[in-house]
N, C-alpha and C. Protein backbone atom coordinates (compact mmCIF):
# COMPACT_ATOMS: atom_id res chain seq x y z
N UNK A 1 115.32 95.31 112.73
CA UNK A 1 116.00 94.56 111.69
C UNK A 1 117.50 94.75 111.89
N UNK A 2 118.33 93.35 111.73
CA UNK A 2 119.66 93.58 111.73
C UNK A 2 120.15 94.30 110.90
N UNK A 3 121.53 94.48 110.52
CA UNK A 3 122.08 95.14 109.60
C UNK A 3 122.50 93.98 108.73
N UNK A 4 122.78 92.72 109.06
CA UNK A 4 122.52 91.54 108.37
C UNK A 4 121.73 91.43 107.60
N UNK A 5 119.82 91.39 108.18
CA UNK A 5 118.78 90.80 107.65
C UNK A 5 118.62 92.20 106.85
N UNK A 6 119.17 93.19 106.61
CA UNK A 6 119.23 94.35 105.91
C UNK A 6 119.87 94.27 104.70
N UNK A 7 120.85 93.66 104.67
CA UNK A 7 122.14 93.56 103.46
C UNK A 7 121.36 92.37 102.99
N UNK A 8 120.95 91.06 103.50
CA UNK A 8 120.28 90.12 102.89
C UNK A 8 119.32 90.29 101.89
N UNK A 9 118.52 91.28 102.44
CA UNK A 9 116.98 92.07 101.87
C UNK A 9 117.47 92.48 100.61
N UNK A 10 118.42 93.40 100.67
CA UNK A 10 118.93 94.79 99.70
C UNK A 10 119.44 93.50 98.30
N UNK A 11 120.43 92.79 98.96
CA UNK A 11 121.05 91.48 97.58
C UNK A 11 119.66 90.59 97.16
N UNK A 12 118.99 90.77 97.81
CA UNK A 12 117.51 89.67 97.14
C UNK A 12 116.95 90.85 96.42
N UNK A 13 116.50 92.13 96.73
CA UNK A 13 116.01 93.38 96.03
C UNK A 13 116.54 93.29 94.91
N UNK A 14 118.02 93.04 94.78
CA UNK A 14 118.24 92.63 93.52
C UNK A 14 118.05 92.18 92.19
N UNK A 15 117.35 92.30 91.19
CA UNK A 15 116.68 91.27 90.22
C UNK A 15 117.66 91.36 89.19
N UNK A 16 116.66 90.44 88.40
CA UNK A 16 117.11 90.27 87.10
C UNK A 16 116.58 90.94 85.98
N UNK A 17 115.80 92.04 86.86
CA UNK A 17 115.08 92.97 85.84
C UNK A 17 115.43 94.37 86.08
N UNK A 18 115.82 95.56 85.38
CA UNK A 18 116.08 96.79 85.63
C UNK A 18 115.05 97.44 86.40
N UNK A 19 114.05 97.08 85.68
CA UNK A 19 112.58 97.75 85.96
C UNK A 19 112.58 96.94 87.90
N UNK A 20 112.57 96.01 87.64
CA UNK A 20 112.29 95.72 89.10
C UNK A 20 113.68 96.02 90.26
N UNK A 21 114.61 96.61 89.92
CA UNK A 21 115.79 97.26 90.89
C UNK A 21 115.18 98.84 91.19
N UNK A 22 114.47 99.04 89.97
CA UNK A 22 114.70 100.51 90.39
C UNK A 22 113.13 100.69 91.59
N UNK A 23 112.59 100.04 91.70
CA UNK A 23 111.69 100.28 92.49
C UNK A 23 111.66 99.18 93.75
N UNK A 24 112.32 98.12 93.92
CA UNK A 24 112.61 97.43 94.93
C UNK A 24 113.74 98.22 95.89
N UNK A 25 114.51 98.29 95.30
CA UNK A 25 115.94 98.72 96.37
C UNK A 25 115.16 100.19 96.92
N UNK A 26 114.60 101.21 96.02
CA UNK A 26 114.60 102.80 96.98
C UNK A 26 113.05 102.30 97.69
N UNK A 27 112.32 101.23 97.54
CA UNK A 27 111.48 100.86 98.83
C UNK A 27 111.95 100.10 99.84
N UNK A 28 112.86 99.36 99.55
CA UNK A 28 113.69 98.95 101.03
C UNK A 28 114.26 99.72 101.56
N UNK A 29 115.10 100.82 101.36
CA UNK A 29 115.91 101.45 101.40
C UNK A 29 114.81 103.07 102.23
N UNK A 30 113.69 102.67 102.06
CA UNK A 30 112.75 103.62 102.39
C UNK A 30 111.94 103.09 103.54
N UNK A 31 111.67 101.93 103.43
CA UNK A 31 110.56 101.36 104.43
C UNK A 31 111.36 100.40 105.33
N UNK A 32 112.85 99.76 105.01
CA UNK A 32 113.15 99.39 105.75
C UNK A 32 113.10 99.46 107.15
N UNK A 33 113.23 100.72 107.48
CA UNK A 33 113.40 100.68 108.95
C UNK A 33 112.37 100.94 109.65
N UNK A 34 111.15 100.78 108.98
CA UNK A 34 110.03 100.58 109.73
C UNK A 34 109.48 98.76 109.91
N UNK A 35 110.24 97.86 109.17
CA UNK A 35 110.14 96.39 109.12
C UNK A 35 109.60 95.71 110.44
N UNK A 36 109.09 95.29 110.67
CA UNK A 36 108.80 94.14 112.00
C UNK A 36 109.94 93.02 111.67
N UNK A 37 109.62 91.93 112.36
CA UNK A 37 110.45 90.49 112.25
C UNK A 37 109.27 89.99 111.30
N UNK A 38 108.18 89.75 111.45
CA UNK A 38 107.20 89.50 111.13
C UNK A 38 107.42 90.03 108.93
N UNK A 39 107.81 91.47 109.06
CA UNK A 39 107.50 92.36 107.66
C UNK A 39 108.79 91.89 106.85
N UNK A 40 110.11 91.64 107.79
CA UNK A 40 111.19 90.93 107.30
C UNK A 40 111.25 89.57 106.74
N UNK A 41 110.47 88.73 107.40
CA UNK A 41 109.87 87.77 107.18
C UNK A 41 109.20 87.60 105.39
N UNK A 42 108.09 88.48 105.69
CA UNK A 42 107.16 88.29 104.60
C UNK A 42 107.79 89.00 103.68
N UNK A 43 108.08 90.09 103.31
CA UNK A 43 109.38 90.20 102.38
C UNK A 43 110.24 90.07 101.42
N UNK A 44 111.22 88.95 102.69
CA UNK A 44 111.92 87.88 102.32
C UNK A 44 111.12 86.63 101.29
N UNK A 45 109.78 86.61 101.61
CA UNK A 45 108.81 85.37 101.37
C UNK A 45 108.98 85.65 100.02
N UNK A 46 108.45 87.19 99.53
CA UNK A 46 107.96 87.89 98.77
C UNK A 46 109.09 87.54 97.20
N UNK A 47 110.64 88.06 97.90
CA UNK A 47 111.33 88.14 96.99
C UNK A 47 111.73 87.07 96.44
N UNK A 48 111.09 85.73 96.94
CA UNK A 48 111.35 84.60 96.28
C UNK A 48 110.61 84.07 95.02
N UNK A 49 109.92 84.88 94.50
CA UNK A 49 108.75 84.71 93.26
C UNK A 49 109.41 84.69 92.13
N UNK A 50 108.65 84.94 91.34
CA UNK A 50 109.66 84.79 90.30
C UNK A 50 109.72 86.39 89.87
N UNK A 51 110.98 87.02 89.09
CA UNK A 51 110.88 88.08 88.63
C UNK A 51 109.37 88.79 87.27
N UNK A 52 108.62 87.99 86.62
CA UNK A 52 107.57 87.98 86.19
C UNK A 52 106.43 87.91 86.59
N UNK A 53 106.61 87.25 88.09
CA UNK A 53 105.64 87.38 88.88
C UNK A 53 105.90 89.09 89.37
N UNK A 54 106.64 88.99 90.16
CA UNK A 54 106.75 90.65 90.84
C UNK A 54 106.39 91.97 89.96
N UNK A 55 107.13 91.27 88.78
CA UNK A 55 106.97 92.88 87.66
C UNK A 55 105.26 93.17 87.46
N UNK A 56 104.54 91.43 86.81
CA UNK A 56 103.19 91.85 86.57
C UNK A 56 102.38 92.10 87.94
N UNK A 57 102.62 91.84 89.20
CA UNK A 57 101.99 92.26 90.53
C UNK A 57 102.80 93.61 90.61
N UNK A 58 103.23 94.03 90.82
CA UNK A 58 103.36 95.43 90.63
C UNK A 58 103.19 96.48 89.84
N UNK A 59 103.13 96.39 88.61
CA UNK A 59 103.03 96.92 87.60
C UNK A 59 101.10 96.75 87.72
N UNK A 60 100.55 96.21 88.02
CA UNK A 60 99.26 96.00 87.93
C UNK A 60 98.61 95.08 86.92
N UNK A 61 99.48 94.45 85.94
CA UNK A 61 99.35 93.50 85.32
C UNK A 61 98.58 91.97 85.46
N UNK A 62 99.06 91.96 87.05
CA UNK A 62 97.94 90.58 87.36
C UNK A 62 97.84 90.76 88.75
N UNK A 63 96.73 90.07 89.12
CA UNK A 63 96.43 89.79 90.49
C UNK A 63 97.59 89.50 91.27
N UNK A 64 98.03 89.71 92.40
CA UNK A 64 98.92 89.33 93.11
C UNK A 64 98.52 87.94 94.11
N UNK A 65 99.27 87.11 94.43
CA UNK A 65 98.62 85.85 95.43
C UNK A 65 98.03 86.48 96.61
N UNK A 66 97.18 86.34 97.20
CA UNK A 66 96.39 87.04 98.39
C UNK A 66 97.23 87.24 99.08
N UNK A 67 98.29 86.48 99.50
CA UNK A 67 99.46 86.64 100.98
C UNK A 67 100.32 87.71 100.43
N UNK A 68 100.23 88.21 99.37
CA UNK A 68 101.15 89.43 98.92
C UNK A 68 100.13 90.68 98.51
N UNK A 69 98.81 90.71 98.73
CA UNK A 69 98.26 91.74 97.91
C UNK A 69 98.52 93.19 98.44
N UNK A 70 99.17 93.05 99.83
CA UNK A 70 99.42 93.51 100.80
C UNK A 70 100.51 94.98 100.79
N UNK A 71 101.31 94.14 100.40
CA UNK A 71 102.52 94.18 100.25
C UNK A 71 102.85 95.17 98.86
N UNK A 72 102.28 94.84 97.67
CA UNK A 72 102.42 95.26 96.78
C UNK A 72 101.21 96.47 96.44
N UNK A 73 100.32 96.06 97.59
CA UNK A 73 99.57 97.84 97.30
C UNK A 73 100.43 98.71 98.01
N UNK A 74 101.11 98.60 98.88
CA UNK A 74 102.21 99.22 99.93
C UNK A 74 103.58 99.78 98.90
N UNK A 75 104.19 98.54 97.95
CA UNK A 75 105.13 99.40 96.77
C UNK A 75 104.18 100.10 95.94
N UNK A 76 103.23 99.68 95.49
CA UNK A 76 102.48 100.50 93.85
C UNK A 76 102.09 102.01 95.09
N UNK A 77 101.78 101.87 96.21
CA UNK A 77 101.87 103.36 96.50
C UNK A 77 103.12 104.20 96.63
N UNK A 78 104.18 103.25 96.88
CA UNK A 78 104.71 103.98 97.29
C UNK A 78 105.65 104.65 95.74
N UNK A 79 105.57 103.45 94.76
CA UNK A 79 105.57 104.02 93.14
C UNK A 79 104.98 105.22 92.73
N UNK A 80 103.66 105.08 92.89
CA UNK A 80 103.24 105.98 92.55
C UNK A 80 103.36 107.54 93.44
N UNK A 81 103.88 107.69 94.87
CA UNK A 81 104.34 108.74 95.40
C UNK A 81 105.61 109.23 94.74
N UNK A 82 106.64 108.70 94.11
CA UNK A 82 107.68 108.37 93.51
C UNK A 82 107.60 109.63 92.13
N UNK A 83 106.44 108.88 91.57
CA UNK A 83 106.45 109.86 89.90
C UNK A 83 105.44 110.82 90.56
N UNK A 84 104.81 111.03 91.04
CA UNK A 84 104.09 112.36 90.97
C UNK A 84 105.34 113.88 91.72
């Protein structure tokens, strides 16, 4: 991953929700540099949802769309490594 497609990532990590900064940015900021082009990609896909979407797919609130279920068992673990 560039240091570009890095800073891009980190300003989309961004939300409009507290709850969803504090656990987006220290998983980019964590898993980033294990990314493919491919993981940058999907991601990127990811952070285009809506902020209500992301909070209740992460939070465990609702099903996530199949092309993300992925993805978000990958943050809720890495959440939950976080508080314990």
């Amino acid at each position: 991953m560039t240091e570009q497609q890095y800073k891009k990532l980190q300003w989309a990590s961004r939300r409009g929700m507290l709850e969803l900064d504090v656990v987006l940015l220290p998983y980019l900021e964590q898993h980033s540099k294990d990314f493919s082009d491919s993981d940058v990609h999907h991601y990127q896909e990811f952070l285009e949802e809506t902020d209500p979407d992301l909070y209740a797919w992460i939070m465990g609130f609702e099903t996530p769309k199949p092309k993300f279920a992925e993805i978000v068992a990958t943050i809720r673990e890495f959440v939950d490594k976080q508080i314990k």
